[in-house]
Structure formats: structure tokens, C-alpha cells
Protein backbone atom coordinates (compact mmCIF):
# COMPACT_ATOMS: atom_id res chain seq x y z
CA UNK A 1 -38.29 6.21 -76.18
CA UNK A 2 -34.87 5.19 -75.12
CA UNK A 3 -36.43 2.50 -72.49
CA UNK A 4 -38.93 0.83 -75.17
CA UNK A 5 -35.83 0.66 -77.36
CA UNK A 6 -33.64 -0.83 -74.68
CA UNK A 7 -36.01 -3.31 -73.75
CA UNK A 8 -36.67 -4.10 -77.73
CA UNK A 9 -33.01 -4.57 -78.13
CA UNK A 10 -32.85 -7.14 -74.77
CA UNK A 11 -35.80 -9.05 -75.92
CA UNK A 12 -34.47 -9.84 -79.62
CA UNK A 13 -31.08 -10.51 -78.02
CA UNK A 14 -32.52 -12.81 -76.05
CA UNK A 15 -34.38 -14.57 -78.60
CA UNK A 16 -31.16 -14.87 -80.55
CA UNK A 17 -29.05 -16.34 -77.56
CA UNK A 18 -31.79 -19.15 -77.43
CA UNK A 19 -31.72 -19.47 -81.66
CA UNK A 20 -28.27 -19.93 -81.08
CA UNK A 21 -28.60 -22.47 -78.33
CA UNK A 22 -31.39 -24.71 -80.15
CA UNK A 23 -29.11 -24.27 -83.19
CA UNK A 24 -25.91 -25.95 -81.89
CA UNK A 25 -27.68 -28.10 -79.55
CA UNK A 26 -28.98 -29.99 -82.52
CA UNK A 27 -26.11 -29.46 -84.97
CA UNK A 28 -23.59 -30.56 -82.75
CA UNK A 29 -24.53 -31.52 -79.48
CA UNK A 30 -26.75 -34.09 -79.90
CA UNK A 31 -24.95 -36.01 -82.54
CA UNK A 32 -22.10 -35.98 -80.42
CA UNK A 33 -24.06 -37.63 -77.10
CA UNK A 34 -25.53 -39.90 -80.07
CA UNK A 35 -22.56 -41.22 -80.95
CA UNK A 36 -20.91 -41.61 -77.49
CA UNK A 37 -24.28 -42.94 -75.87
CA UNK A 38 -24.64 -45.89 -79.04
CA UNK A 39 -21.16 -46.25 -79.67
CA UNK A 40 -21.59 -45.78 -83.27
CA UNK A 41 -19.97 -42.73 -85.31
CA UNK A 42 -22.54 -40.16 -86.46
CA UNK A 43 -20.74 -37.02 -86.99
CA UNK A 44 -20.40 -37.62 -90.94
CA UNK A 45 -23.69 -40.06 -91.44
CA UNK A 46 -25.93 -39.67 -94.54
CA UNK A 47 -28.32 -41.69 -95.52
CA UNK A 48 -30.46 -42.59 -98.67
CA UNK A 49 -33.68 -44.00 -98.91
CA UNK A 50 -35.97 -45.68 -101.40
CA UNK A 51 -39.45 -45.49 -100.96
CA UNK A 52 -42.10 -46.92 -103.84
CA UNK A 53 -44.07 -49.70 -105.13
CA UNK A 54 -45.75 -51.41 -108.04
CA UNK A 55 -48.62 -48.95 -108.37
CA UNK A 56 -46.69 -45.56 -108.44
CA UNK A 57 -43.77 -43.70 -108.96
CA UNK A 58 -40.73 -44.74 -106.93
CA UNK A 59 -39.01 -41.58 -105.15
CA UNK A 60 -35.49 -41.29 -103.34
CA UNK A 61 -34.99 -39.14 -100.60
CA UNK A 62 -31.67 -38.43 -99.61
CA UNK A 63 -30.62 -36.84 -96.26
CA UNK A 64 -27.45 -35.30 -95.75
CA UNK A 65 -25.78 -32.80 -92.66
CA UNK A 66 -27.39 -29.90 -91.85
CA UNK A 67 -26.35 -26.37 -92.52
CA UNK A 68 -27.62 -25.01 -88.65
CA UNK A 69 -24.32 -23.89 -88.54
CA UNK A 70 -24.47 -21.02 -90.53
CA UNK A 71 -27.58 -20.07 -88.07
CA UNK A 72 -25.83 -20.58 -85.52
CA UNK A 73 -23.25 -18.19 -86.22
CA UNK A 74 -25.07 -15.38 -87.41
CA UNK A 75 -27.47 -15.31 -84.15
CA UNK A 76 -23.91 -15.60 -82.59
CA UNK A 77 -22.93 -12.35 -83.68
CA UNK A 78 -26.28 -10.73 -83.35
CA UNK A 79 -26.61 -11.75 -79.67
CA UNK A 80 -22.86 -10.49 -78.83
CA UNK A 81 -24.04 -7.28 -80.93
CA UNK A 82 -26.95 -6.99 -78.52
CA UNK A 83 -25.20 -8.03 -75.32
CA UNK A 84 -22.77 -5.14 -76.85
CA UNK A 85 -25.28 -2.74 -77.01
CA UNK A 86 -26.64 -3.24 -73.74
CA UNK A 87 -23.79 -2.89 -71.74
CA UNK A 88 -22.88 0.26 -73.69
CA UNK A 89 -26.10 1.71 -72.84
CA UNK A 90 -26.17 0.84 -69.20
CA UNK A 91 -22.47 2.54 -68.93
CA UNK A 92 -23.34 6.02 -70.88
CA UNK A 93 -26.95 5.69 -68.48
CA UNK A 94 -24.87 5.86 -65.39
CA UNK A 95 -22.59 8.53 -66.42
């Protein structure tokens, strides 16, 4: 029982380390090889767009930043509560 818990707990930690990686690689990363790879400032961009015509209804989408951050954080602290976990397990194991 102990084992298939162990195992449980490494897998989901594991799937929250990579969350947490494909969460700030896009929310921060990225935008910040953007802007130093096309010279142009990204960090604060939004952008507003107007898309329509004569035969129906005109619509505006507007895009703003992104809130991966939040995501990022919170599979933060539930991969260091995992990694945690494991390494408290491992040491009461050996004893």
C-alpha cells in the first residue's frame, strides 16, 4: 500500500514539475527570447482587433497578458510538497 502510494505521489509530482515548466516557459520565457531575438518590447503588449464586414455583425477581440502565473505557482508549491514528501519517506524507509 505504502509503495503504490509512493509511486502515486512521484508520478503527480512529476506531472506538476512539468505544469510548472510549460507554465513559465510560455509566461515568461518566451516573451523574453521574443523580445531580445526581434528587438522589440513584448513584456507589456496587448493587442485589439477588429474583425467584420458588411454582411454581419462586427466583433472585437481583445487579447491581453496571461494569468499562467498563478499556475505556475500553485504547481510550484505542489511539486516542492511532493519532492517534500518523498524525501521524507525515503528517510523514515531507511531508518
Amino acid at each position: 500500500m505504502k509503495k503504490t502510494m509512493t509511486k502515486a505521489v512521484f508520478i503527480l509530482t512529476l506531472i506538476c514539475g512539468l505544469i510548472t515548466f510549460i507554465c513559465l516557459m510560455f509566461s515568461y520565457i518566451l516573451p523574453l527570447f521574443l523580445s531580445h531575438r526581434y528587438d522589440m518590447g513584448v513584456k507589456n503588449a496587448n493587442t485589439a482587433g477588429v474583425i467584420g464586414g458588411a454582411d454581419g455583425p462586427t466583433s472585437v477581440f481583445v487579447s491581453g497578458g496571461s494569468s499562467f502565473c498563478w499556475f505556475a505557482a500553485a504547481f510550484a508549491v505542489l511539486t516542492l510538497l511532493g519532492i517534500i514528501f518523498l524525501i521524507i519517506n525515503k528517510k523514515n524507509n531507511k531508518d
